[in-house]
PDB file of N, CA and C in Angstrom:
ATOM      1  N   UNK A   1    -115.900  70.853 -89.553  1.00  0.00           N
ATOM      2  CA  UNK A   1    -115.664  69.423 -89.577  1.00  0.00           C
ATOM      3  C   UNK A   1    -114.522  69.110 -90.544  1.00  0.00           C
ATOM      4  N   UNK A   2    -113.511  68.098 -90.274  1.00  0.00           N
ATOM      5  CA  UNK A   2    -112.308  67.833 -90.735  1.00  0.00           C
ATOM      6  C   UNK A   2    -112.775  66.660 -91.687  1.00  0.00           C
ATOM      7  N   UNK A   3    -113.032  66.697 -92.935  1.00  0.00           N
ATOM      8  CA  UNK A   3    -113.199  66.042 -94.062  1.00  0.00           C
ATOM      9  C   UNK A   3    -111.852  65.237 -94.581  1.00  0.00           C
ATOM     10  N   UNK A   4    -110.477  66.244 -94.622  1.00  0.00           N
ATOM     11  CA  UNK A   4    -109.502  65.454 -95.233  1.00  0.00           C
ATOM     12  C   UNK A   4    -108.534  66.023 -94.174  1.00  0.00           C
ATOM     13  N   UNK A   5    -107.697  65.345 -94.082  1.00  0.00           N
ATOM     14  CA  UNK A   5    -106.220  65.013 -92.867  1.00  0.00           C
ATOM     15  C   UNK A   5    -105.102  64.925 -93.176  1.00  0.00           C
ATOM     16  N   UNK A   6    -104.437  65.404 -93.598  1.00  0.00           N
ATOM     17  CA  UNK A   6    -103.110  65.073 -94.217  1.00  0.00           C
ATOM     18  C   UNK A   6    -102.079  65.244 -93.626  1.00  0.00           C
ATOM     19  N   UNK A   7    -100.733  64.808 -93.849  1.00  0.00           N
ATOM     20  CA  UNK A   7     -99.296  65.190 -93.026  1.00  0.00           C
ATOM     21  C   UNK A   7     -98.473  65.389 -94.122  1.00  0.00           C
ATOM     22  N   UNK A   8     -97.266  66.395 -93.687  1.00  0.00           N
ATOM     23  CA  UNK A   8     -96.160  66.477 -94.775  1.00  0.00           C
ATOM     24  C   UNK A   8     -94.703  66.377 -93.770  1.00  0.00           C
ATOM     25  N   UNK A   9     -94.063  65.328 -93.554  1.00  0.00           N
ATOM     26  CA  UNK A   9     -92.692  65.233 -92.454  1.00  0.00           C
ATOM     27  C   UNK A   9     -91.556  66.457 -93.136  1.00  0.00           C
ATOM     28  N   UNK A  10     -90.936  66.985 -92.683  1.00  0.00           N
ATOM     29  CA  UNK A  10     -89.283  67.356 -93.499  1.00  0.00           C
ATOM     30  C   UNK A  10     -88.349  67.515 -92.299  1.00  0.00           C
ATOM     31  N   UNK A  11     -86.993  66.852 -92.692  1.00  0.00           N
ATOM     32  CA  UNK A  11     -85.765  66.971 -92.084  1.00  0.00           C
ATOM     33  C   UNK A  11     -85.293  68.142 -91.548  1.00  0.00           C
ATOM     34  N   UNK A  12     -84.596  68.355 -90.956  1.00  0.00           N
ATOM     35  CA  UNK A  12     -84.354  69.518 -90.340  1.00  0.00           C
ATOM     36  C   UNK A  12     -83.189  69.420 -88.654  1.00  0.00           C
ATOM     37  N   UNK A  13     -81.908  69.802 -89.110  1.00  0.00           N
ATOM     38  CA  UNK A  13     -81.369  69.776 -87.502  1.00  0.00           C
ATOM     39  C   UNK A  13     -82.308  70.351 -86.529  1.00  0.00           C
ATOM     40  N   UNK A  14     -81.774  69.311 -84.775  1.00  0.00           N
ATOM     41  CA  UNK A  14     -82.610  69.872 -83.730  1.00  0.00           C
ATOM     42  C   UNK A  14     -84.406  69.766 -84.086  1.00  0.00           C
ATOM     43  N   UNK A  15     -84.765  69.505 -84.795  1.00  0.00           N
ATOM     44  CA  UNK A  15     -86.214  69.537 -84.954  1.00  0.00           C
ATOM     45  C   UNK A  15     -86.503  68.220 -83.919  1.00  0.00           C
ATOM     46  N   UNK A  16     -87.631  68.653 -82.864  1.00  0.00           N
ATOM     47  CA  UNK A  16     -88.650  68.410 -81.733  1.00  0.00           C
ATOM     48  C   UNK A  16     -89.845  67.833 -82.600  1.00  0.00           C
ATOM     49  N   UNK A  17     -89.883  67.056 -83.033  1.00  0.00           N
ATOM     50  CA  UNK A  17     -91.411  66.285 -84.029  1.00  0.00           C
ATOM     51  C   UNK A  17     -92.917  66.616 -82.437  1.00  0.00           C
ATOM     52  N   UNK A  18     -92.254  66.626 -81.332  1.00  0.00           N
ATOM     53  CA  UNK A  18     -93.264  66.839 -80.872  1.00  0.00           C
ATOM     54  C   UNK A  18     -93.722  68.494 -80.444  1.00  0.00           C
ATOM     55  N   UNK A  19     -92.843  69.174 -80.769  1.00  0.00           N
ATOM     56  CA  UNK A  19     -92.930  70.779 -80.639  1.00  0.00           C
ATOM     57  C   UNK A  19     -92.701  70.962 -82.271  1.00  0.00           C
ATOM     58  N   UNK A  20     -92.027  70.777 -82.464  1.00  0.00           N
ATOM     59  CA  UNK A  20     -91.974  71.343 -84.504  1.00  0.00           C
ATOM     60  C   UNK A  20     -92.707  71.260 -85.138  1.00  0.00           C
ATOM     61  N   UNK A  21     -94.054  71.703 -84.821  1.00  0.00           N
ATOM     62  CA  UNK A  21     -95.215  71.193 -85.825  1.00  0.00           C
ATOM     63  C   UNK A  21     -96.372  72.119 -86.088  1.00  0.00           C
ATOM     64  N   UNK A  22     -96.791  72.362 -86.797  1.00  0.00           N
ATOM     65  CA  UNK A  22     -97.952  73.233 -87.516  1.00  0.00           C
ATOM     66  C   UNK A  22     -98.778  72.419 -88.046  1.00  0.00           C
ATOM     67  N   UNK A  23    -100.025  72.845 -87.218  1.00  0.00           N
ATOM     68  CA  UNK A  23    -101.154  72.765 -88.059  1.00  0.00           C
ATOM     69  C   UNK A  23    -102.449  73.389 -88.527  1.00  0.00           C
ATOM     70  N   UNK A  24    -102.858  73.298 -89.931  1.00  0.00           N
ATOM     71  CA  UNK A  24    -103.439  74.495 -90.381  1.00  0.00           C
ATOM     72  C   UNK A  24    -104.996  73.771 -90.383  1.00  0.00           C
ATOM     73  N   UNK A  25    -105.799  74.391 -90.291  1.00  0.00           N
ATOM     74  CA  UNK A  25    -107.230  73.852 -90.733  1.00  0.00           C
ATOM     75  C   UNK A  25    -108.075  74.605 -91.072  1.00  0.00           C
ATOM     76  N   UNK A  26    -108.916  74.517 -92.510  1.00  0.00           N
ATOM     77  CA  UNK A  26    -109.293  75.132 -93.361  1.00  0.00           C
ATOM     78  C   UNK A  26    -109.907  74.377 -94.066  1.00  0.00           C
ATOM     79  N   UNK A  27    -111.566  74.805 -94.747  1.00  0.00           N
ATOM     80  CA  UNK A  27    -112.089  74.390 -95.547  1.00  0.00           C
ATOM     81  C   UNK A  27    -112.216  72.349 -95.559  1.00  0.00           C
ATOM     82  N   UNK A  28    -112.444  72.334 -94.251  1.00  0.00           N
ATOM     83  CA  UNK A  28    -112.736  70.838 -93.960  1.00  0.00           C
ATOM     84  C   UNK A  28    -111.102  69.902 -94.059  1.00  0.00           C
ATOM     85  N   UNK A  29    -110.001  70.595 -94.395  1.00  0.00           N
ATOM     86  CA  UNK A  29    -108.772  70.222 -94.684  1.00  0.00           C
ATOM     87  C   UNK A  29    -107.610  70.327 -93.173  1.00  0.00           C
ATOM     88  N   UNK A  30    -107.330  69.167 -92.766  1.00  0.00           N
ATOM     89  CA  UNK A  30    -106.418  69.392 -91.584  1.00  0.00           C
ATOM     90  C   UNK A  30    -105.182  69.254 -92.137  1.00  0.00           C
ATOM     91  N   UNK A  31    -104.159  70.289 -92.309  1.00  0.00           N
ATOM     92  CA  UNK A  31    -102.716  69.626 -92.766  1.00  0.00           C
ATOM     93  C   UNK A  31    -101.776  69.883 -91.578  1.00  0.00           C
ATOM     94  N   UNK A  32    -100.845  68.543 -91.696  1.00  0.00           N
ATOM     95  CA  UNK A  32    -100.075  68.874 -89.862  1.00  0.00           C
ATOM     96  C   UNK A  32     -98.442  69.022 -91.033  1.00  0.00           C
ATOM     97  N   UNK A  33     -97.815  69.370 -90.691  1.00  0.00           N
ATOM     98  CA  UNK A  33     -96.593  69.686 -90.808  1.00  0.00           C
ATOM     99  C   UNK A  33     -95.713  69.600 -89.664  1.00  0.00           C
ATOM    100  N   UNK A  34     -94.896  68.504 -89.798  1.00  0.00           N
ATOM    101  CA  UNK A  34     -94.071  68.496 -88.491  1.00  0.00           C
ATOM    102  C   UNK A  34     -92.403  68.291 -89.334  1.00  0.00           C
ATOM    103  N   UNK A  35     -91.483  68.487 -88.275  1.00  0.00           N
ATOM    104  CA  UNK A  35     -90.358  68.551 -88.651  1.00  0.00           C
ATOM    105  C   UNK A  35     -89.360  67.454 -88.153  1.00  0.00           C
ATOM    106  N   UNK A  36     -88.637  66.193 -88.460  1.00  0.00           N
ATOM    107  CA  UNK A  36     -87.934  65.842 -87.633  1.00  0.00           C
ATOM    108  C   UNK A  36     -86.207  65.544 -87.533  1.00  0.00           C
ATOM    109  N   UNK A  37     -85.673  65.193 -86.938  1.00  0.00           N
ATOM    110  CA  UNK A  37     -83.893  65.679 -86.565  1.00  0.00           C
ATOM    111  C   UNK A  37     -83.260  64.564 -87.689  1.00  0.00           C
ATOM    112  N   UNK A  38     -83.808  63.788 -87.857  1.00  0.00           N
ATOM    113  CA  UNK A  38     -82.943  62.623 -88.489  1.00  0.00           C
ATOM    114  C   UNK A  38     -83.894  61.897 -89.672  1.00  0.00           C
ATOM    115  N   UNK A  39     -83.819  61.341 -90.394  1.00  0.00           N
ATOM    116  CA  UNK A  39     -84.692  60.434 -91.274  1.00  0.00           C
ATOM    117  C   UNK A  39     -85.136  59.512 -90.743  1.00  0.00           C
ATOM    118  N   UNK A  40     -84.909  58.375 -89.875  1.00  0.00           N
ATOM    119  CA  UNK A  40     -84.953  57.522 -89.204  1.00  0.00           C
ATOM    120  C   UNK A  40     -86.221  57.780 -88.598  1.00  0.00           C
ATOM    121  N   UNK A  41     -86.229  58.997 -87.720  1.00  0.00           N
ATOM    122  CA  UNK A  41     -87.642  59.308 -86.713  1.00  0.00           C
ATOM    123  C   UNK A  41     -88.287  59.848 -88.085  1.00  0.00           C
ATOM    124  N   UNK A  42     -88.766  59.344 -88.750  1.00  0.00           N
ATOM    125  CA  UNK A  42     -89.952  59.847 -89.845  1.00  0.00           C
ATOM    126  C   UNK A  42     -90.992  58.711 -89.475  1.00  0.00           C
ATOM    127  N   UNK A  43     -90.229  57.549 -89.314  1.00  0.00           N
ATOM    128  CA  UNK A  43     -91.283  55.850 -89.568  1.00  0.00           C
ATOM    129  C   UNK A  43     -92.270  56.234 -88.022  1.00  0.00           C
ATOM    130  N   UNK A  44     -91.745  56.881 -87.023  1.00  0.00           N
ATOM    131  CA  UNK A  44     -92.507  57.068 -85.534  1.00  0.00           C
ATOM    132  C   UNK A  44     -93.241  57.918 -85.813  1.00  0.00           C
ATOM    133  N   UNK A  45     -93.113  59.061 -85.991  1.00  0.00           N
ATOM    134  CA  UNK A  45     -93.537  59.905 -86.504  1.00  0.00           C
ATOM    135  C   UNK A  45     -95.039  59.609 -87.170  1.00  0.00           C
ATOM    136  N   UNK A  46     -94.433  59.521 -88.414  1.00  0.00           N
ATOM    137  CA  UNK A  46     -95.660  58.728 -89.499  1.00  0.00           C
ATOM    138  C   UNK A  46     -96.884  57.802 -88.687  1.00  0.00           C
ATOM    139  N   UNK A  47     -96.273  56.784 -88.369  1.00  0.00           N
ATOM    140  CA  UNK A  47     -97.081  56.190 -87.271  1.00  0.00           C
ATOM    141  C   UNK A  47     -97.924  56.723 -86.485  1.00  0.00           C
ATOM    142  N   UNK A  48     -97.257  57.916 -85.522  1.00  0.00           N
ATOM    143  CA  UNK A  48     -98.296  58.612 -84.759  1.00  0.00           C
ATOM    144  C   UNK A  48     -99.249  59.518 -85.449  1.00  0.00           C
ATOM    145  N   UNK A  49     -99.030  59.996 -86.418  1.00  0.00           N
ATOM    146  CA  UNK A  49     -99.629  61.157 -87.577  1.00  0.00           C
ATOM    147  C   UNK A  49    -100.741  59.862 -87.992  1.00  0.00           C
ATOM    148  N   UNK A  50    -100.418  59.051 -88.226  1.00  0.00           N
ATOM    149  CA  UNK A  50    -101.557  57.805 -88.786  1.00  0.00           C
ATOM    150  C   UNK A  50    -102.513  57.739 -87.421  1.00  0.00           C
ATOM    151  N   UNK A  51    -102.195  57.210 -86.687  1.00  0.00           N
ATOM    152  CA  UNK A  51    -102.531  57.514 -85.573  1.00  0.00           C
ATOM    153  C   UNK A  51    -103.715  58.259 -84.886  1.00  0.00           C
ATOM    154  N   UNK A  52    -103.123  59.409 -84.766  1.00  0.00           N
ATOM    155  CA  UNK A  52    -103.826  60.893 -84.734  1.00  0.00           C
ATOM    156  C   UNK A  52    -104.878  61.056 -85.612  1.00  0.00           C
ATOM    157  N   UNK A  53    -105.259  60.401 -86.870  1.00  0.00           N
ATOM    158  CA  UNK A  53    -106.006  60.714 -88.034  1.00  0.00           C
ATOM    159  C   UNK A  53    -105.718  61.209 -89.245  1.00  0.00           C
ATOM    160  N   UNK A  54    -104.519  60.951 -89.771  1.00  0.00           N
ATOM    161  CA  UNK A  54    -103.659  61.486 -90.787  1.00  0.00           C
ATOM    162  C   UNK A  54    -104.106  60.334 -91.831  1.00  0.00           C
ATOM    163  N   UNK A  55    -105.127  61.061 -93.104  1.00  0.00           N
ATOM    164  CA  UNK A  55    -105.200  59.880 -94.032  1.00  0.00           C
ATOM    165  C   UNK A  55    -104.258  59.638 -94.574  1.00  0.00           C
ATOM    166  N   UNK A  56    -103.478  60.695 -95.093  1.00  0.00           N
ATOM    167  CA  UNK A  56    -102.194  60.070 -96.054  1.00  0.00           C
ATOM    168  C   UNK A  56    -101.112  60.899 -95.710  1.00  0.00           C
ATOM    169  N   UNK A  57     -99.611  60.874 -95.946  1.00  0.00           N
ATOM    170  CA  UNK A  57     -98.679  61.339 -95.625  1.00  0.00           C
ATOM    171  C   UNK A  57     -97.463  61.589 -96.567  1.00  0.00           C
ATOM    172  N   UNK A  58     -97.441  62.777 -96.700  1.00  0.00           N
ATOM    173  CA  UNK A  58     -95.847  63.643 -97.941  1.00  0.00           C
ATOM    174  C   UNK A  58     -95.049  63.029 -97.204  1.00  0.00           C
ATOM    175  N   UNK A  59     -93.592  63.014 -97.553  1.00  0.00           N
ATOM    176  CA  UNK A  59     -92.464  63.087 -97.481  1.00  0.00           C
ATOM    177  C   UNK A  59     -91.926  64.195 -97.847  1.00  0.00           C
ATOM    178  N   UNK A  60     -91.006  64.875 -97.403  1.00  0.00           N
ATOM    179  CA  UNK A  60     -90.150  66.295 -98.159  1.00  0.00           C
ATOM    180  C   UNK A  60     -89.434  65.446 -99.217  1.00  0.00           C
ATOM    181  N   UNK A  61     -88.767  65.998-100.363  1.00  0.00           N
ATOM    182  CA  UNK A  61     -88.169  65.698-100.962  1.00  0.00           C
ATOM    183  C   UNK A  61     -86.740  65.150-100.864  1.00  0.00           C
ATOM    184  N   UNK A  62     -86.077  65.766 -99.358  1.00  0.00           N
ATOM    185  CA  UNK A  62     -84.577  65.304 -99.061  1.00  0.00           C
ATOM    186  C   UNK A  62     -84.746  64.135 -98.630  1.00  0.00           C
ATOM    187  N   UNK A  63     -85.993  63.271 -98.408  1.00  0.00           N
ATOM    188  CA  UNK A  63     -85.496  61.999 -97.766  1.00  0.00           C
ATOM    189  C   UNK A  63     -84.989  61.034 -98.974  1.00  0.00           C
ATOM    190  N   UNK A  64     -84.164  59.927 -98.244  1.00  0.00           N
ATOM    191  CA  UNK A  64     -83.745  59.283 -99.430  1.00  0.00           C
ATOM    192  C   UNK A  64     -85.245  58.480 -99.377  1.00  0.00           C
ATOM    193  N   UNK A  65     -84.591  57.558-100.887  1.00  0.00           N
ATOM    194  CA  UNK A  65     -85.684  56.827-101.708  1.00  0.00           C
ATOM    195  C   UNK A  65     -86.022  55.521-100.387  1.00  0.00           C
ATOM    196  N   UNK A  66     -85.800  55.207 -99.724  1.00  0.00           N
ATOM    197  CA  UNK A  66     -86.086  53.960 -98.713  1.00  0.00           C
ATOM    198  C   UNK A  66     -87.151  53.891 -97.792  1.00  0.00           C
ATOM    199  N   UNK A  67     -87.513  55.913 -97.715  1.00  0.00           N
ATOM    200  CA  UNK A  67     -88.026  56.139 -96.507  1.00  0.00           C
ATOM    201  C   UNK A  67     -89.827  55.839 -96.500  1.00  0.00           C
ATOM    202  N   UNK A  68     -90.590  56.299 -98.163  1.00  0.00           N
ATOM    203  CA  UNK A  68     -91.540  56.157 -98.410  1.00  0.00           C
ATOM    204  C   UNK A  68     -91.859  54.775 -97.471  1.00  0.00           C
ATOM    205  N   UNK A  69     -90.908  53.853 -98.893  1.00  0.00           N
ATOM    206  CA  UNK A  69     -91.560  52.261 -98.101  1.00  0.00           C
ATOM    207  C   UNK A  69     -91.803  51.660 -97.011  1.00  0.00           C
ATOM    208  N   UNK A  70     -90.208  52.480 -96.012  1.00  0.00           N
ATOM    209  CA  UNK A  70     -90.677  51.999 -94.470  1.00  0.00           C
ATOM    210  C   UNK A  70     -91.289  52.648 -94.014  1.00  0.00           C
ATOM    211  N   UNK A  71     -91.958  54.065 -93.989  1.00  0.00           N
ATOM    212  CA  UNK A  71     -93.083  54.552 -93.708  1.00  0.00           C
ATOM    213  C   UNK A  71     -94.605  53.552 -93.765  1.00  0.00           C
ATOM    214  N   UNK A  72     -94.669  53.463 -95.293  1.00  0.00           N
ATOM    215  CA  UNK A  72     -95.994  52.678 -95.360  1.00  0.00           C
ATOM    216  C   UNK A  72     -96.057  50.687 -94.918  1.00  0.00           C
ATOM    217  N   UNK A  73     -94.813  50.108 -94.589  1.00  0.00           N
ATOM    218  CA  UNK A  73     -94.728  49.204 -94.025  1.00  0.00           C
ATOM    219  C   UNK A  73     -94.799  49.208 -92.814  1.00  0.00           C
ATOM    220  N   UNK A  74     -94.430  50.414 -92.071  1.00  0.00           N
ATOM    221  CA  UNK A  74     -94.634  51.136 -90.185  1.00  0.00           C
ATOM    222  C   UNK A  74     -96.325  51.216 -90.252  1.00  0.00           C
ATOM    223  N   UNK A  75     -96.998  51.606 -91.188  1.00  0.00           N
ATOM    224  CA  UNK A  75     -98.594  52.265 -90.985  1.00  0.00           C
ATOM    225  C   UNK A  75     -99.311  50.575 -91.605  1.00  0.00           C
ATOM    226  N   UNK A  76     -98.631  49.528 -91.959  1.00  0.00           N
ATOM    227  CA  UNK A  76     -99.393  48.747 -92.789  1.00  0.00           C
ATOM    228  C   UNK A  76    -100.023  48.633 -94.010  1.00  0.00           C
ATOM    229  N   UNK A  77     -99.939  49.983 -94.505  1.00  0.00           N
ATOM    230  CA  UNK A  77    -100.390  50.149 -95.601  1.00  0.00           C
ATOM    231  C   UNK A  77    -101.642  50.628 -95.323  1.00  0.00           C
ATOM    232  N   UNK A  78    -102.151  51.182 -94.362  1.00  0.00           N
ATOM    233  CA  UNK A  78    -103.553  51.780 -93.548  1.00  0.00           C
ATOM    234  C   UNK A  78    -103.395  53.071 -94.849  1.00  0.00           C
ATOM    235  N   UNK A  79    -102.376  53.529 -95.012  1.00  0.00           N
ATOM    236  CA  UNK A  79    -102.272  55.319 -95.555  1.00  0.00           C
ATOM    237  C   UNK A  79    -101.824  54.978 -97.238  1.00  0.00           C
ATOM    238  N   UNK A  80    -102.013  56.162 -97.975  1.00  0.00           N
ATOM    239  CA  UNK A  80    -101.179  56.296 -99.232  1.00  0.00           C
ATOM    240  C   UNK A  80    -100.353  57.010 -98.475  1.00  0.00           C
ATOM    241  N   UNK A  81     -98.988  56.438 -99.035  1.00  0.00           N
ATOM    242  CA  UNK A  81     -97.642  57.799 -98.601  1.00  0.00           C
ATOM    243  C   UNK A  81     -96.906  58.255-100.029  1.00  0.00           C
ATOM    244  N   UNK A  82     -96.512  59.683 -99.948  1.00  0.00           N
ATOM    245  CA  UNK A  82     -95.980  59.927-100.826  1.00  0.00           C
ATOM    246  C   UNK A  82     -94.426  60.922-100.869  1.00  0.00           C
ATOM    247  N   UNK A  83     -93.617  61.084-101.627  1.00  0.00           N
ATOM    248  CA  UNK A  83     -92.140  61.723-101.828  1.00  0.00           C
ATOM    249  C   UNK A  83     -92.459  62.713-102.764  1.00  0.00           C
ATOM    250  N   UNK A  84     -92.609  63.902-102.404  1.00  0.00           N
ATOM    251  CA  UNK A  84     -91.908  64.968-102.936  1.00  0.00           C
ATOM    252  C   UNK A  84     -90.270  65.042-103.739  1.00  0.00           C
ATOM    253  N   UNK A  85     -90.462  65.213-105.045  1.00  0.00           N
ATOM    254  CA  UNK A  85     -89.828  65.069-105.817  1.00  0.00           C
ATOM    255  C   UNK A  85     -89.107  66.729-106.207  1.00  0.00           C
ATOM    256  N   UNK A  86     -87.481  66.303-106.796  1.00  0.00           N
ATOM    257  CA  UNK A  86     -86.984  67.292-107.059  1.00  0.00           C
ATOM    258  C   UNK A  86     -86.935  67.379-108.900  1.00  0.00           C
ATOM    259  N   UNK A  87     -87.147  68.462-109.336  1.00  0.00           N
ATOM    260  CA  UNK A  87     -86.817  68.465-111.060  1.00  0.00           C
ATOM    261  C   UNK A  87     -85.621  68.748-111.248  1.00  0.00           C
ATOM    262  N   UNK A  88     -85.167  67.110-111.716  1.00  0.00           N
ATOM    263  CA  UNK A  88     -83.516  66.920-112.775  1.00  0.00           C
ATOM    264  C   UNK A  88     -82.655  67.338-112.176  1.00  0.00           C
ATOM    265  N   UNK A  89     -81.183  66.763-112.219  1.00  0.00           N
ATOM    266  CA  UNK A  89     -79.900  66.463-111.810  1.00  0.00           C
ATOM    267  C   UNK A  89     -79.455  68.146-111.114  1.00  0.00           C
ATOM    268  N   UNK A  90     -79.728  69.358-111.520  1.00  0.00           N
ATOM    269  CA  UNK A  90     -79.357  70.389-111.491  1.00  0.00           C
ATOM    270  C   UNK A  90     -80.126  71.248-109.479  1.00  0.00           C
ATOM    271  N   UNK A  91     -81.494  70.197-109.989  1.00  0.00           N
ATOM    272  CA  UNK A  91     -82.274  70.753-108.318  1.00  0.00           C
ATOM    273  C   UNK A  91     -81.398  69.858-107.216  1.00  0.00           C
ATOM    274  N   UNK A  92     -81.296  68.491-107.548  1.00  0.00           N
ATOM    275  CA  UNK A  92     -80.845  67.993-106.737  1.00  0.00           C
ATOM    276  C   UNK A  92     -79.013  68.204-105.913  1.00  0.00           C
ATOM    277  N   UNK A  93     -78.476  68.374-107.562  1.00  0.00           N
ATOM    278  CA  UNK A  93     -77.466  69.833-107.490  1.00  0.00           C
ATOM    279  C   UNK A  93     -77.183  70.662-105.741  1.00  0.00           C
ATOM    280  N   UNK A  94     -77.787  71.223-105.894  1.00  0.00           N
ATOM    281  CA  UNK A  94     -78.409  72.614-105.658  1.00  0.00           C
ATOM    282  C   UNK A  94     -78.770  72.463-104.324  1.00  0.00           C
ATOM    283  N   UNK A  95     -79.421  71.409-104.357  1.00  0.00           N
ATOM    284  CA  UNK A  95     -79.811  71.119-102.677  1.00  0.00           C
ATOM    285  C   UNK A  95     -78.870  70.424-101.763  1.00  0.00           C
ATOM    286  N   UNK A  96     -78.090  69.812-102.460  1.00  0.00           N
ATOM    287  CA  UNK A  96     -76.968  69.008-101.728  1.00  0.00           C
ATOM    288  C   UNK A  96     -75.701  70.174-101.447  1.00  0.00           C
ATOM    289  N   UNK A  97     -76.072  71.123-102.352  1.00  0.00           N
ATOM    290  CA  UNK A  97     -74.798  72.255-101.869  1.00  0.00           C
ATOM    291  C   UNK A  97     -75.578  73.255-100.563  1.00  0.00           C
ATOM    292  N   UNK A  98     -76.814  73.291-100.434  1.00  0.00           N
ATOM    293  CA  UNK A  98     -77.335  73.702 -99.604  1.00  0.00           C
ATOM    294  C   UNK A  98     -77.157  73.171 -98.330  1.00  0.00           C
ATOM    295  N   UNK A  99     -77.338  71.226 -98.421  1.00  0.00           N
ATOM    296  CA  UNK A  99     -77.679  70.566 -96.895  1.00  0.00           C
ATOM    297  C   UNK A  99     -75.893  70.024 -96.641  1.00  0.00           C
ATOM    298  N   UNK A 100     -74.990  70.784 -97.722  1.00  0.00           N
ATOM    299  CA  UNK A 100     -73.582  70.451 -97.209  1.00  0.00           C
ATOM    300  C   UNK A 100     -72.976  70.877 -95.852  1.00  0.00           C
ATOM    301  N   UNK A 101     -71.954  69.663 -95.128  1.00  0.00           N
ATOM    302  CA  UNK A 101     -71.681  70.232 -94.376  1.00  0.00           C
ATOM    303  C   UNK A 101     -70.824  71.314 -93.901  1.00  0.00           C
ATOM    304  N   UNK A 102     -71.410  72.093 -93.115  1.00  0.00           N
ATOM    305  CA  UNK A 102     -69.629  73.550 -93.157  1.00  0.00           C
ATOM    306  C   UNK A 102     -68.819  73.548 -92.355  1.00  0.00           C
ATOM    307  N   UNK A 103     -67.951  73.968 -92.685  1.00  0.00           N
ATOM    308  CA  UNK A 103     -66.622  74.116 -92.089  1.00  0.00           C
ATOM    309  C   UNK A 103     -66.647  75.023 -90.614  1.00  0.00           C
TER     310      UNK A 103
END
């Protein structure tokens, strides 16, 4: 029996939110992990994950700061949502040389 439900979204080119997705279940714990192409499709997303039975919902850390709120203004505030956070100027660094674009 599924006691707690959770979702975690993250960005990702080409990501299928309706094929890109894992889910694990364990110890009364459902966690869905889905992936989607743009920031934008997070708020649909979210929605359907609410939906589906998702009590509350991560954010990856690359979304910008805007996305939490329209997430939990898309669900009504039905869910806690939350952002994965990066530690200090140097991670965030680091990741932007990662999600740069190449030549």
């Amino acid at each position: 029996m599924v006691v707690i439900s959770w979702a975690f979204i993250f960005e990702a080119p080409e990501m299928d939110s309706a094929v890109d997705r894992m889910v694990v279940e364990r110890g009364g714990v459902r966690t869905v992990i889905v992936g989607v192409p743009e920031q934008a499709a997070v708020v649909a997303v979210a929605v359907a994950l609410v939906e589906e039975g998702a009590q509350f919902i991560e954010l990856c850390g690359g979304f910008d700061p805007i996305w939490p709120g329209r997430v939990m203004e898309a669900t009504g505030g039905r869910v806690p949502v939350g952002a994965v956070g990066y530690a200090g100027g140097a991670s965030v660094t680091r990741l932007a040389e990662i999600f740069a674009p190449r030549a």
